[in-house]
PDB file of N, CA and C in Angstrom:
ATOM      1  N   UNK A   1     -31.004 -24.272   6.417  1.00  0.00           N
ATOM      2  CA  UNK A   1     -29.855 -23.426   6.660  1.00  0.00           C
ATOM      3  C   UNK A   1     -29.243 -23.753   8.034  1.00  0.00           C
ATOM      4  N   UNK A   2     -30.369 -23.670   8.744  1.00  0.00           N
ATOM      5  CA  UNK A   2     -29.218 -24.440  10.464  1.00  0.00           C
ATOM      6  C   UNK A   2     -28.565 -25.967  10.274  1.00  0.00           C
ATOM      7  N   UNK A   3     -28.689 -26.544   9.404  1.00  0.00           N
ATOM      8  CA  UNK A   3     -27.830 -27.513   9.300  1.00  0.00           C
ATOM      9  C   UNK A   3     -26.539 -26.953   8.814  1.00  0.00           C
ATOM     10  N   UNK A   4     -26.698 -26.552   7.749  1.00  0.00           N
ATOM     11  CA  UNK A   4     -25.294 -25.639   6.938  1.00  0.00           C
ATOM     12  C   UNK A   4     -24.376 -25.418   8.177  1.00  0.00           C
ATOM     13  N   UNK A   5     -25.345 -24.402   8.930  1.00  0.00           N
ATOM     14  CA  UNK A   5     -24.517 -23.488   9.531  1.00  0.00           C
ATOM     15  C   UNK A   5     -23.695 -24.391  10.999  1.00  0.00           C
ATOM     16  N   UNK A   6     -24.504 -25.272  11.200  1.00  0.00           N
ATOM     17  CA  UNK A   6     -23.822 -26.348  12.531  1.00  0.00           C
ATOM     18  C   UNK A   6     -22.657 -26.614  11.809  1.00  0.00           C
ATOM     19  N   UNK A   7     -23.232 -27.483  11.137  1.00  0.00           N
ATOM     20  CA  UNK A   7     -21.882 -27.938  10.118  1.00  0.00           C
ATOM     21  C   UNK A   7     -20.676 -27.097   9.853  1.00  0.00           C
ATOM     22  N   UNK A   8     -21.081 -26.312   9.764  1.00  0.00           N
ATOM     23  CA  UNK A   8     -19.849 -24.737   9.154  1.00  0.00           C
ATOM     24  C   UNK A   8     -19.279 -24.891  10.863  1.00  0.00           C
ATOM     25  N   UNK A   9     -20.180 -24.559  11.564  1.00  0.00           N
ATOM     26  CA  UNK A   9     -19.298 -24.213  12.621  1.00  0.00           C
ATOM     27  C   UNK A   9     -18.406 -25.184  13.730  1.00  0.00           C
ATOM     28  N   UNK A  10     -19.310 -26.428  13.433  1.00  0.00           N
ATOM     29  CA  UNK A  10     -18.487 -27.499  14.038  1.00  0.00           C
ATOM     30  C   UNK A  10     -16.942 -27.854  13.312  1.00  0.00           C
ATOM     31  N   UNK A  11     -17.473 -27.403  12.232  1.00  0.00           N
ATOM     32  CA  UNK A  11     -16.155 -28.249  11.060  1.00  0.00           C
ATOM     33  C   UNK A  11     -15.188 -27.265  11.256  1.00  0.00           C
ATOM     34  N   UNK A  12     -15.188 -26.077  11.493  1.00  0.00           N
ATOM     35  CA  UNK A  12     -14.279 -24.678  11.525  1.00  0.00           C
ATOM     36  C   UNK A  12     -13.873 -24.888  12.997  1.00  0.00           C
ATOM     37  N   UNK A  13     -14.544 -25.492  14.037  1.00  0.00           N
ATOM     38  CA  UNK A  13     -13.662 -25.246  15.349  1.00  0.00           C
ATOM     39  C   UNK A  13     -13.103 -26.918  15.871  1.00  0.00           C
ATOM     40  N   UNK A  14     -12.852 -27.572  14.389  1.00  0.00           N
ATOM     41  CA  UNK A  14     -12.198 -28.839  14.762  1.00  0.00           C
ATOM     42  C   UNK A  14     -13.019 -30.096  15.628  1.00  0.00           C
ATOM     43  N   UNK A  15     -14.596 -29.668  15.509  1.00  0.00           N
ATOM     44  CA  UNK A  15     -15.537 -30.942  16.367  1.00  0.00           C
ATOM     45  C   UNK A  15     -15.577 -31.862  15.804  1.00  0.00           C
ATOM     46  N   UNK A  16     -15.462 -32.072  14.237  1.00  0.00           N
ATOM     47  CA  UNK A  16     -16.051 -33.071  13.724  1.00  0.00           C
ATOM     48  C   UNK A  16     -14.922 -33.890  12.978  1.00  0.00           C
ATOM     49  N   UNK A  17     -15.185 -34.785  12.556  1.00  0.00           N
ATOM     50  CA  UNK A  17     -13.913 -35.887  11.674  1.00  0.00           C
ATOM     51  C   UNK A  17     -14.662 -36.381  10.628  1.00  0.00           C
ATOM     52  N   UNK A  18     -14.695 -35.571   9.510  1.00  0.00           N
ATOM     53  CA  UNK A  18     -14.698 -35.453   8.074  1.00  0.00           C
ATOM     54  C   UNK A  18     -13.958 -37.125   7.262  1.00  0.00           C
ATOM     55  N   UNK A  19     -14.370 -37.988   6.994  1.00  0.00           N
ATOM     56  CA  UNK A  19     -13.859 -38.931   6.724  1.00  0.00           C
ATOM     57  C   UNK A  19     -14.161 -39.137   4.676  1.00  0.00           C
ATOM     58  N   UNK A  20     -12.765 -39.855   4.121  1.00  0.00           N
ATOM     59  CA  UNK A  20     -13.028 -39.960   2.838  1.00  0.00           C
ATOM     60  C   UNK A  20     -13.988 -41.121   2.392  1.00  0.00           C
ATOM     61  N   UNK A  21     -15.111 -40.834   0.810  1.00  0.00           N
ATOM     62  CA  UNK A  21     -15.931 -41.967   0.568  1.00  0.00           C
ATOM     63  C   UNK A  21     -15.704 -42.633  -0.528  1.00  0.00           C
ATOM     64  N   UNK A  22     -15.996 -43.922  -0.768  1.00  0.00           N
ATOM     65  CA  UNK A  22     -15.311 -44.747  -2.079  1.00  0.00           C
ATOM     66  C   UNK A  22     -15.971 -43.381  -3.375  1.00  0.00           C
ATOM     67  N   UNK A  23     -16.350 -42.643  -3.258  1.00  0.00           N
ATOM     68  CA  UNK A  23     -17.093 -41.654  -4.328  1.00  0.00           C
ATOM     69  C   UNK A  23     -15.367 -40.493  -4.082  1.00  0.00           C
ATOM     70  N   UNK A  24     -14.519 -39.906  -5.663  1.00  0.00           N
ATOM     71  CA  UNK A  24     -13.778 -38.860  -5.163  1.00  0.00           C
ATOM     72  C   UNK A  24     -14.115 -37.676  -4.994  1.00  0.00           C
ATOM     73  N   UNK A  25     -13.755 -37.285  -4.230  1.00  0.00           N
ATOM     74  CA  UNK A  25     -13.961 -35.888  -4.008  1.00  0.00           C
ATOM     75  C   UNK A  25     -15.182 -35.504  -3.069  1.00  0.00           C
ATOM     76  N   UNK A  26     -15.770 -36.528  -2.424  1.00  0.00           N
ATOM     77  CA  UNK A  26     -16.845 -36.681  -1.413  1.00  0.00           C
ATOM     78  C   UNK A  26     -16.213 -37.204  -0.132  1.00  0.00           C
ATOM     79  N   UNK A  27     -16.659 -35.986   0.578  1.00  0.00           N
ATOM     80  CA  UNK A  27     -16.610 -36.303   2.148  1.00  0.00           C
ATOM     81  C   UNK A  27     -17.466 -36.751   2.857  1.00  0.00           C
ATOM     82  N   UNK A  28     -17.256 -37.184   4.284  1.00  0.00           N
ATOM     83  CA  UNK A  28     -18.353 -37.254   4.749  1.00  0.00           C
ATOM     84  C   UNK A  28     -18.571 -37.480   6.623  1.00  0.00           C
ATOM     85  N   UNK A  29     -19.002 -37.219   7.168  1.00  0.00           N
ATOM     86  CA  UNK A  29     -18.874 -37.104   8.816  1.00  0.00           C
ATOM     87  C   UNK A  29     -20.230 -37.485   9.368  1.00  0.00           C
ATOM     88  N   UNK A  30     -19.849 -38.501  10.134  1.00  0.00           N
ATOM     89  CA  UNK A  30     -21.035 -39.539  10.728  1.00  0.00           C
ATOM     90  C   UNK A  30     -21.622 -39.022  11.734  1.00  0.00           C
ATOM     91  N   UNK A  31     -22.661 -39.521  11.896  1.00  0.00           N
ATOM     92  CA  UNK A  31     -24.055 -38.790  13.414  1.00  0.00           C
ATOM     93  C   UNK A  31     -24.709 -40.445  13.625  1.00  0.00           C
ATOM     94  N   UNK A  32     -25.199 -40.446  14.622  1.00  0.00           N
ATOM     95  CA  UNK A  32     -26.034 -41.749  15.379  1.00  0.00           C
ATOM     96  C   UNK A  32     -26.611 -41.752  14.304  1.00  0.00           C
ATOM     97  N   UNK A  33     -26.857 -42.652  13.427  1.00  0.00           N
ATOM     98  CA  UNK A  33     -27.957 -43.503  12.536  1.00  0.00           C
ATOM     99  C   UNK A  33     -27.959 -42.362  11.036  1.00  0.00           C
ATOM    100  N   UNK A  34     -27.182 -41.790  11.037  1.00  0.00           N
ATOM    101  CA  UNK A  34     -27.071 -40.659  10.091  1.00  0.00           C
ATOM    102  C   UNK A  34     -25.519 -40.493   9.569  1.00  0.00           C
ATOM    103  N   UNK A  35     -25.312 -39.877   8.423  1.00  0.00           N
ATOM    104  CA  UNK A  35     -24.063 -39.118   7.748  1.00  0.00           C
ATOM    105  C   UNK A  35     -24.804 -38.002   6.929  1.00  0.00           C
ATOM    106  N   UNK A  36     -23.973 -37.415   6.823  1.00  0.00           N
ATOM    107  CA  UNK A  36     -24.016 -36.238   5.823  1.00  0.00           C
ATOM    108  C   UNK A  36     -22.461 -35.829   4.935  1.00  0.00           C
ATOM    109  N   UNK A  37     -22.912 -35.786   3.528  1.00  0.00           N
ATOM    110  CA  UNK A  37     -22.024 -35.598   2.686  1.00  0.00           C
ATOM    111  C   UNK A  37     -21.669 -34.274   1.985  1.00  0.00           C
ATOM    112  N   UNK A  38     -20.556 -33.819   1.541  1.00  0.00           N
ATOM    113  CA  UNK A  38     -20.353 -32.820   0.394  1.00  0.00           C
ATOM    114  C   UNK A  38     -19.358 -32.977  -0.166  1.00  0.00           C
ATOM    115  N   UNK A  39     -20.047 -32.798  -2.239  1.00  0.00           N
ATOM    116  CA  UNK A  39     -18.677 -33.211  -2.751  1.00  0.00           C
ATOM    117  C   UNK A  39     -19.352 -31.739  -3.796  1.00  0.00           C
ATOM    118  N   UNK A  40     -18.533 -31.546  -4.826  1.00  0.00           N
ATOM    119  CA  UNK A  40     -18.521 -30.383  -5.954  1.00  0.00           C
ATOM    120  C   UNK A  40     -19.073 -30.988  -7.000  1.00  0.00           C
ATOM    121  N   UNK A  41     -19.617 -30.417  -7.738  1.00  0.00           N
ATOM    122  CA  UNK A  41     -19.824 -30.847  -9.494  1.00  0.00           C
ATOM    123  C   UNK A  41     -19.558 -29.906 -10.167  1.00  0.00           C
ATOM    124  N   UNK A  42     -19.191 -29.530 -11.448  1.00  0.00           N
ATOM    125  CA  UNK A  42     -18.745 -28.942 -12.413  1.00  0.00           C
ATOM    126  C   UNK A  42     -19.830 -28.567 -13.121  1.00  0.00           C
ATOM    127  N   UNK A  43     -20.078 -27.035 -12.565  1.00  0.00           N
ATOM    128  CA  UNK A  43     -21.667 -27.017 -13.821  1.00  0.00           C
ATOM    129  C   UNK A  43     -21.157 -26.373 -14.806  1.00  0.00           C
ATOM    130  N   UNK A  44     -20.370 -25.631 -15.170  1.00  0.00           N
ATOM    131  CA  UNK A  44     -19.354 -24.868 -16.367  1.00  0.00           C
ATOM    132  C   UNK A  44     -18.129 -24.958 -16.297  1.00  0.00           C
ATOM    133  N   UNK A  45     -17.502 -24.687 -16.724  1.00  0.00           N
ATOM    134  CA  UNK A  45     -15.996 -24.061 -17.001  1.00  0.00           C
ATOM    135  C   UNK A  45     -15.623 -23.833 -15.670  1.00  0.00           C
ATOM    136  N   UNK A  46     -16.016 -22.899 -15.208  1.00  0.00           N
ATOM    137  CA  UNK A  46     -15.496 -21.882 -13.973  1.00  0.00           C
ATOM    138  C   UNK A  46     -16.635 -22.229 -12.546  1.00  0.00           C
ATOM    139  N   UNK A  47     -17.439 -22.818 -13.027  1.00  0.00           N
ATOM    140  CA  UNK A  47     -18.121 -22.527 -12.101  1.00  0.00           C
ATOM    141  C   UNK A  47     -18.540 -23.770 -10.776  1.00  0.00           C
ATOM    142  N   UNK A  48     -18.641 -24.756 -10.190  1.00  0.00           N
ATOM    143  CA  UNK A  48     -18.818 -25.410  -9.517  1.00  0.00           C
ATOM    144  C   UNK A  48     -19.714 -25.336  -8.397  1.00  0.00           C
ATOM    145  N   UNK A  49     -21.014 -26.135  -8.265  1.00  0.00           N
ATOM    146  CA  UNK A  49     -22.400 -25.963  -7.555  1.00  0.00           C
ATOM    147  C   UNK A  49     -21.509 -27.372  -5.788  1.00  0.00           C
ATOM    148  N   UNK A  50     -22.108 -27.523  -4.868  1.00  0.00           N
ATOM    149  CA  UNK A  50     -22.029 -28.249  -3.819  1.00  0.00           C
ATOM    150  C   UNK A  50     -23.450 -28.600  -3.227  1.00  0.00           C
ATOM    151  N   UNK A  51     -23.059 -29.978  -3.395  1.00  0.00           N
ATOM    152  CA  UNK A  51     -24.183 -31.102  -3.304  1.00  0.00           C
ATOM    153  C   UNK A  51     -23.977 -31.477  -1.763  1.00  0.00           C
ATOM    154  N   UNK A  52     -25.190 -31.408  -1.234  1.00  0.00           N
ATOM    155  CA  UNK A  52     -24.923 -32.143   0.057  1.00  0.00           C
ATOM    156  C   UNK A  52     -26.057 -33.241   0.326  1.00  0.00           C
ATOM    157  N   UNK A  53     -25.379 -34.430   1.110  1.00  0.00           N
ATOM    158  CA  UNK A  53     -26.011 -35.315   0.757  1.00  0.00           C
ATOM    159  C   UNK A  53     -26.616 -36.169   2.303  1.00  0.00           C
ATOM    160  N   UNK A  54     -28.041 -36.396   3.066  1.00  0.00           N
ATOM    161  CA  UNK A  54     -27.806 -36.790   4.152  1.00  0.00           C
ATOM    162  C   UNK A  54     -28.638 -38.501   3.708  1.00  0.00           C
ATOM    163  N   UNK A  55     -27.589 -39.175   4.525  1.00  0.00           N
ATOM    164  CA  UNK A  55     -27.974 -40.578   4.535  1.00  0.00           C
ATOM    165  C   UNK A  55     -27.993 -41.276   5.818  1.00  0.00           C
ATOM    166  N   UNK A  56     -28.949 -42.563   5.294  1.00  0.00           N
ATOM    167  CA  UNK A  56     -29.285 -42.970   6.934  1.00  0.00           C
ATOM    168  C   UNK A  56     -28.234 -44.703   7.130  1.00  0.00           C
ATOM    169  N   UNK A  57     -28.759 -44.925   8.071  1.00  0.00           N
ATOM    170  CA  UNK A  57     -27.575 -45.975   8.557  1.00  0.00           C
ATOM    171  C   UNK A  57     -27.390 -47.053   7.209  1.00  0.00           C
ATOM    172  N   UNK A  58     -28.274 -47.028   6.433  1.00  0.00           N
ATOM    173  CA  UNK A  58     -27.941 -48.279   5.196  1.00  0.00           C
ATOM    174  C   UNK A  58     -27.418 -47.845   4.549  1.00  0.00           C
ATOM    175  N   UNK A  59     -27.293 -46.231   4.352  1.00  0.00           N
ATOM    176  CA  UNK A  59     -26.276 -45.833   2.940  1.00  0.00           C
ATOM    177  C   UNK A  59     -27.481 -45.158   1.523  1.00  0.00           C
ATOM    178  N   UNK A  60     -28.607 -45.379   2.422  1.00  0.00           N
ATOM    179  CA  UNK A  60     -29.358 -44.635   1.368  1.00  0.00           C
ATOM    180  C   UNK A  60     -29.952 -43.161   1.848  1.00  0.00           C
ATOM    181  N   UNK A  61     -29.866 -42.480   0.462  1.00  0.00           N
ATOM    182  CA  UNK A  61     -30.434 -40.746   0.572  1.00  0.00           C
ATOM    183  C   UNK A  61     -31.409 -40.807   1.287  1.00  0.00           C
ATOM    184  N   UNK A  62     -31.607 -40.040   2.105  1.00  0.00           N
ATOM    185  CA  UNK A  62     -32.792 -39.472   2.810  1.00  0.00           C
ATOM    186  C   UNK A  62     -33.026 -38.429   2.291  1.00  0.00           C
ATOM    187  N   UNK A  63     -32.057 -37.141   2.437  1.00  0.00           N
ATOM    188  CA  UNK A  63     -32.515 -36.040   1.199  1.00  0.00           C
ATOM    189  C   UNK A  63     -31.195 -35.244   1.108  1.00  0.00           C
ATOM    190  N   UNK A  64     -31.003 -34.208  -0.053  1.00  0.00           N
ATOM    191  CA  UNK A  64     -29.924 -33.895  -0.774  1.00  0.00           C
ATOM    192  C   UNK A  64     -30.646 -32.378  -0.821  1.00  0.00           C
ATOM    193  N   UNK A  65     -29.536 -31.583  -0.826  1.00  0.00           N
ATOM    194  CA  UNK A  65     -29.543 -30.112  -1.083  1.00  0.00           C
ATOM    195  C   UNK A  65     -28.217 -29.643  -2.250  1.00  0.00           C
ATOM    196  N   UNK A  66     -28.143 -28.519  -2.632  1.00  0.00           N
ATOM    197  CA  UNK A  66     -27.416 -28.438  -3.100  1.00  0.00           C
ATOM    198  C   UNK A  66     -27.005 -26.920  -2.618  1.00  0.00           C
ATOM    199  N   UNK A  67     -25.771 -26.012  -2.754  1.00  0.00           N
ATOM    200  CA  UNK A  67     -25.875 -24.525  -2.148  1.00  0.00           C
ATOM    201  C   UNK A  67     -26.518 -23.851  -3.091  1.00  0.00           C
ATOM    202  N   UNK A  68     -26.739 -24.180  -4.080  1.00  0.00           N
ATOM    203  CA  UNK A  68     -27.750 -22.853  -5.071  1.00  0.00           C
ATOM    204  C   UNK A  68     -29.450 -22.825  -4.582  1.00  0.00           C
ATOM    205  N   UNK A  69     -29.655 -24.021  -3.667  1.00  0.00           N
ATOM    206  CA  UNK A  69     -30.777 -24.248  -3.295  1.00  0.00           C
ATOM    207  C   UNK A  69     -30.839 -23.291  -1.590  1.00  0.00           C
ATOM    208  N   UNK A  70     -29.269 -23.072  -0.803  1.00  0.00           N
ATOM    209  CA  UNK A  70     -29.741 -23.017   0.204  1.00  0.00           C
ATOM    210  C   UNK A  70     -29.399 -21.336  -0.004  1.00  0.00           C
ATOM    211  N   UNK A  71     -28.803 -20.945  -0.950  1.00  0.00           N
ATOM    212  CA  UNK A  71     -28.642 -19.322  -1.715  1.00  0.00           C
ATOM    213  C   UNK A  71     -30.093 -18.736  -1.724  1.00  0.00           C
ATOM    214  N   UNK A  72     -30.929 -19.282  -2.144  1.00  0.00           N
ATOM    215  CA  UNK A  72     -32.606 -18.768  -1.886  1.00  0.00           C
ATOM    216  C   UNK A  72     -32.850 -18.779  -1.123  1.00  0.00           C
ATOM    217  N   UNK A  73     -32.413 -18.887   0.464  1.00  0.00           N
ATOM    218  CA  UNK A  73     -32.917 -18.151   1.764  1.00  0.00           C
ATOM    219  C   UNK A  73     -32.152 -17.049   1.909  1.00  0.00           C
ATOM    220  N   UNK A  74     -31.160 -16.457   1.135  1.00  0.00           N
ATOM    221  CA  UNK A  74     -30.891 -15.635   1.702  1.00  0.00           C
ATOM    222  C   UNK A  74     -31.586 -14.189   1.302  1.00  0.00           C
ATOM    223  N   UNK A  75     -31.460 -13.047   1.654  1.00  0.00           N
ATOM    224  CA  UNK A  75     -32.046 -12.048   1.278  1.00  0.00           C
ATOM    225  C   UNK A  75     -31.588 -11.214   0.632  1.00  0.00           C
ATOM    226  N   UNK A  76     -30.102 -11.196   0.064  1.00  0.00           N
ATOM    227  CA  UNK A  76     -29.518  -9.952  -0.522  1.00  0.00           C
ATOM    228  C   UNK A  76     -28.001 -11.091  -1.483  1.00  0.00           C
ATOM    229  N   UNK A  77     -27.890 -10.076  -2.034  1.00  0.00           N
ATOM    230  CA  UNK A  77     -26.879 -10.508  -2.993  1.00  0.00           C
ATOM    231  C   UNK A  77     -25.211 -10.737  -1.803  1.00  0.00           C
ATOM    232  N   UNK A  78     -25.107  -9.928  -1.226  1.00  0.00           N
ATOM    233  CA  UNK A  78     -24.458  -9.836  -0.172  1.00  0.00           C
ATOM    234  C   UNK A  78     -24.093 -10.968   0.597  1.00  0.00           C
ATOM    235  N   UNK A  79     -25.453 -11.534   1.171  1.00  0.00           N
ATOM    236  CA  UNK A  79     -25.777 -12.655   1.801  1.00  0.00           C
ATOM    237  C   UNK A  79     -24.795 -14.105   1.011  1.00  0.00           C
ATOM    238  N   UNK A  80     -26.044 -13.574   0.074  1.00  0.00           N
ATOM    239  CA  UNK A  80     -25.300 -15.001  -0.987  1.00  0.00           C
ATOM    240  C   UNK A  80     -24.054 -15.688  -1.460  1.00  0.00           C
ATOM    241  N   UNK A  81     -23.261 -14.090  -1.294  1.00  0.00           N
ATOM    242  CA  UNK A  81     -21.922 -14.343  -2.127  1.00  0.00           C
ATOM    243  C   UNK A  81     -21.268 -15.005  -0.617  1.00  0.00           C
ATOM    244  N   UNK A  82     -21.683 -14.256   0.521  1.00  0.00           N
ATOM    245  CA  UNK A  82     -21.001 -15.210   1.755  1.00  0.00           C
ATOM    246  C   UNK A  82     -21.492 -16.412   2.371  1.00  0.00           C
ATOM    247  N   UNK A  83     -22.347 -16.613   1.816  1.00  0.00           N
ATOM    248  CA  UNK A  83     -22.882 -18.358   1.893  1.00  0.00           C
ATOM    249  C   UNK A  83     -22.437 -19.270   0.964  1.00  0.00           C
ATOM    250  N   UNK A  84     -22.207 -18.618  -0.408  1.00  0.00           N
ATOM    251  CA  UNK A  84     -20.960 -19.555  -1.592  1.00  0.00           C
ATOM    252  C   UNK A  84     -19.592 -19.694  -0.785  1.00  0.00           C
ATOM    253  N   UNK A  85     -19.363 -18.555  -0.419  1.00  0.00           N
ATOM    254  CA  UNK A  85     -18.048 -18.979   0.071  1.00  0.00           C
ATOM    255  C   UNK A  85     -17.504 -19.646   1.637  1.00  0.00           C
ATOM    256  N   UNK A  86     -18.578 -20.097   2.630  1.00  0.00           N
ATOM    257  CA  UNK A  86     -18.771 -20.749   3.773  1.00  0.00           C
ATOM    258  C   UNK A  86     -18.758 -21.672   3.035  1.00  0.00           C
ATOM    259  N   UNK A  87     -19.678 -21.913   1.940  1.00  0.00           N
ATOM    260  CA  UNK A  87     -19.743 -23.697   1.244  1.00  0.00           C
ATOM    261  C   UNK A  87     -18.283 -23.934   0.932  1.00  0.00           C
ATOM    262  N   UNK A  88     -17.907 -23.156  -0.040  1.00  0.00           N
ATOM    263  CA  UNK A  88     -16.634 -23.499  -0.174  1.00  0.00           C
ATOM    264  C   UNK A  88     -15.424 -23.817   0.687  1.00  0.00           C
ATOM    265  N   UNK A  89     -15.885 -23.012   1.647  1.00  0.00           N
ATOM    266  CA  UNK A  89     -14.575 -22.658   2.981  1.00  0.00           C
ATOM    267  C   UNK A  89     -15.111 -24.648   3.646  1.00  0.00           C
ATOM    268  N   UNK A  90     -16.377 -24.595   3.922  1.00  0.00           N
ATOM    269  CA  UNK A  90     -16.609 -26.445   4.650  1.00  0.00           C
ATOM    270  C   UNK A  90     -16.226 -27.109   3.825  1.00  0.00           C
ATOM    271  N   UNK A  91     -16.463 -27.009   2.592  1.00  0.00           N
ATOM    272  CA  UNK A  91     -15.424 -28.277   1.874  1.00  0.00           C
ATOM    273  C   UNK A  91     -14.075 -28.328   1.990  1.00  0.00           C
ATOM    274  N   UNK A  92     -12.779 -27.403   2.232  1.00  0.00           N
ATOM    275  CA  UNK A  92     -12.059 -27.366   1.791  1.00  0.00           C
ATOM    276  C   UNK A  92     -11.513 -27.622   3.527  1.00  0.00           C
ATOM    277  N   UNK A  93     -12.624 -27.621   4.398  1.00  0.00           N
ATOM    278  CA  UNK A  93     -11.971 -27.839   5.857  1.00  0.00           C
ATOM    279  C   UNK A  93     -12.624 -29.332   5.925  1.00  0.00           C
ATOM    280  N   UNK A  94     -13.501 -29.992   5.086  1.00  0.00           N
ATOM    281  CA  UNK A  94     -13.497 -31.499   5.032  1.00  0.00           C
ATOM    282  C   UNK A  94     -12.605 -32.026   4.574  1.00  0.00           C
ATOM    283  N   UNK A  95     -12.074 -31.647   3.141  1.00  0.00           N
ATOM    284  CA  UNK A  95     -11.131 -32.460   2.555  1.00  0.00           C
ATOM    285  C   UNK A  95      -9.901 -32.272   3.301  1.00  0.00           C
ATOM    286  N   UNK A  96      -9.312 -31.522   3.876  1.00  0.00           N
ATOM    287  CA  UNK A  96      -8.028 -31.018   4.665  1.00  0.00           C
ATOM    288  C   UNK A  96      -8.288 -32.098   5.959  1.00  0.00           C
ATOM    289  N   UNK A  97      -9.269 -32.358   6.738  1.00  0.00           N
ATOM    290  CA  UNK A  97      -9.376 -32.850   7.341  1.00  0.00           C
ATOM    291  C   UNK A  97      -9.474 -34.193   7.130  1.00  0.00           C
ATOM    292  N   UNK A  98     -10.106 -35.125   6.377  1.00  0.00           N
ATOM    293  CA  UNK A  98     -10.211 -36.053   6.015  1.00  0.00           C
ATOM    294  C   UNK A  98      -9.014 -37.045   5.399  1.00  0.00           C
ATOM    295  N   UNK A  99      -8.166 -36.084   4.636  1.00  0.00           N
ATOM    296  CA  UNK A  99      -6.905 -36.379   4.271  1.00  0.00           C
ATOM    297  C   UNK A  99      -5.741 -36.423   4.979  1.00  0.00           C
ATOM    298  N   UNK A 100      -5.861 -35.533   6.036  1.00  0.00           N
ATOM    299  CA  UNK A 100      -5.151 -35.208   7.288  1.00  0.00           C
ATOM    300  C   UNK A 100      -4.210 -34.406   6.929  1.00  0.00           C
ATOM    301  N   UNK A 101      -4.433 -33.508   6.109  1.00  0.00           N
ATOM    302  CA  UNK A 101      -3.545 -32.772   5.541  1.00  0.00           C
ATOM    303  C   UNK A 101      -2.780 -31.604   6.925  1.00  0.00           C
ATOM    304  N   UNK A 102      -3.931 -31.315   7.869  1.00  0.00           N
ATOM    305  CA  UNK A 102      -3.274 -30.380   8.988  1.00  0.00           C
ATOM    306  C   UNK A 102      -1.930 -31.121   9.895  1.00  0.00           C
ATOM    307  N   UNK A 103      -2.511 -32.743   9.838  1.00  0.00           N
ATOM    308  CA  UNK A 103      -1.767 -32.908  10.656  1.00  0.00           C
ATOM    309  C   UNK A 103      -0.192 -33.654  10.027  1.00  0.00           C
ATOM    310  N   UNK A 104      -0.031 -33.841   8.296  1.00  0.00           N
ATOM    311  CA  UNK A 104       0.943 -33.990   7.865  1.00  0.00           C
ATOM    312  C   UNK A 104       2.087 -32.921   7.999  1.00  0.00           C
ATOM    313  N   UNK A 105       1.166 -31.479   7.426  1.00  0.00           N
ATOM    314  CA  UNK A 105       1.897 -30.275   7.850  1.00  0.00           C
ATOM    315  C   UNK A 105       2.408 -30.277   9.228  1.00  0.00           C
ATOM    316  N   UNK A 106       2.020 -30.294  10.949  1.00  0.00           N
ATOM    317  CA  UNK A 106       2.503 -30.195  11.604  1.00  0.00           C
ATOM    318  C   UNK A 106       4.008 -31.323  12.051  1.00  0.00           C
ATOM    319  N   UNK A 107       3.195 -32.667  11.367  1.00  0.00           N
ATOM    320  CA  UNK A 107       4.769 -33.578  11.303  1.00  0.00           C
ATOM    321  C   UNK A 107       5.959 -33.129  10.660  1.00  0.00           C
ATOM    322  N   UNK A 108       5.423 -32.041  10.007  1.00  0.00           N
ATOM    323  CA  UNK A 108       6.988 -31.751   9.045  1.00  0.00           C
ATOM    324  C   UNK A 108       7.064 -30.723   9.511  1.00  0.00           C
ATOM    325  N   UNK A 109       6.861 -29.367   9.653  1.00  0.00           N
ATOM    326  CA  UNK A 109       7.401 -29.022  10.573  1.00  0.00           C
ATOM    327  C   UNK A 109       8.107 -29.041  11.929  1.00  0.00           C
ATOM    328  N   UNK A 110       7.600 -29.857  12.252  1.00  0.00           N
ATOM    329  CA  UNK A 110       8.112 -30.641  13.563  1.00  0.00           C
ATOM    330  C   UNK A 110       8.860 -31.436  12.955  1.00  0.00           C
ATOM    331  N   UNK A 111       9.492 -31.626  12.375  1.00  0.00           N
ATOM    332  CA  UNK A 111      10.380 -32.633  11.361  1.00  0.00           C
ATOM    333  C   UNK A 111      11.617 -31.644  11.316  1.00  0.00           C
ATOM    334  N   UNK A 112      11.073 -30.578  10.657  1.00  0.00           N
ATOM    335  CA  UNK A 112      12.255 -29.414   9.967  1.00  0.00           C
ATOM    336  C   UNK A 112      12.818 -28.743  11.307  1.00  0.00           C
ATOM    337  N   UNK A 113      11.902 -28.548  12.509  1.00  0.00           N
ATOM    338  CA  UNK A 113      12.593 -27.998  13.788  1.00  0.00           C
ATOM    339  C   UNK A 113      13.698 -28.689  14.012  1.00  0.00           C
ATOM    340  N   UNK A 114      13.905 -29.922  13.785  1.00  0.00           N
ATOM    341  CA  UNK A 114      14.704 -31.032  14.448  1.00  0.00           C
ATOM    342  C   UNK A 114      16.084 -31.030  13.618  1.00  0.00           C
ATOM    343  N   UNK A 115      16.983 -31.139  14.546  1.00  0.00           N
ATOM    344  CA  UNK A 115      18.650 -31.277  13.234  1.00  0.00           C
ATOM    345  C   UNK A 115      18.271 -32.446  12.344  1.00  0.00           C
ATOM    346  N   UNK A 116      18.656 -32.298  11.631  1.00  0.00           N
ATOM    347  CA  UNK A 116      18.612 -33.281  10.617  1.00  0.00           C
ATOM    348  C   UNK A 116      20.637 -33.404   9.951  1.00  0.00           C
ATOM    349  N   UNK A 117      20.668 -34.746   9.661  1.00  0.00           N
ATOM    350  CA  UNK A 117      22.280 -35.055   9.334  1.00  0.00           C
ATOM    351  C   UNK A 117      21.876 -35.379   7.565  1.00  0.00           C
ATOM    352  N   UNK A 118      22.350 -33.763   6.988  1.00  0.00           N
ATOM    353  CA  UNK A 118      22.409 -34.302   5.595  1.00  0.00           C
ATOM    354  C   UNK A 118      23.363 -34.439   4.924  1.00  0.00           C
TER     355      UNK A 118
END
């Protein structure tokens, strides 16, 4: 869980650079001799589990979690439902990041401030 939670909190106050992997929908943000990954899988209809994945400098697993695995530390139903949705909230601040989606938005706005001759 203190990995989760570094992660959550580095990725939420803009420390880290979330980069895209030849895999879609997998992110991933590098450490000295290390990465760590998260992408989604589709376990139903509606429902979607998050795989996280840490690898060492060759590109091979060292070890993998998934959030239904890190949901069993918590202690209450309570807990849980706000640890699904931190998972969800770090993916969606990897892929935004990785894509550069924050910083397309600020070019266009900063685009639209500007006269434009149409």
């Amino acid at each position: 869980m203190a990995l989760f939670d570094r992660l959550y909190n580095k990725s939420e106050s803009g420390a880290l650079t979330w980069k895209e992997t030849v895999q879609d929908d997998m992110f991933s943000v590098a450490f000295k001799d290390f990465s760590v990954s998260i992408r989604p899988v589709a376990v139903d209809f509606d429902e979607i589990d998050y795989y996280f994945e840490i690898r060492n400098e060759n590109g091979e697993v060292v070890d993998q979690f998934k959030d239904t695995e890190l949901s069993q530390l918590c202690s209450s139903d309570v807990e849980r439902k706000a640890l699904f949705k931190k998972v969800e909230t770090l993916y969606e601040i990897a892929r935004r990041n990785a894509r550069g989606a924050d910083k397309a938005l600020t070019s266009i706005l900063k685009q639209l401030d500007e006269d434009f001759p149409f």
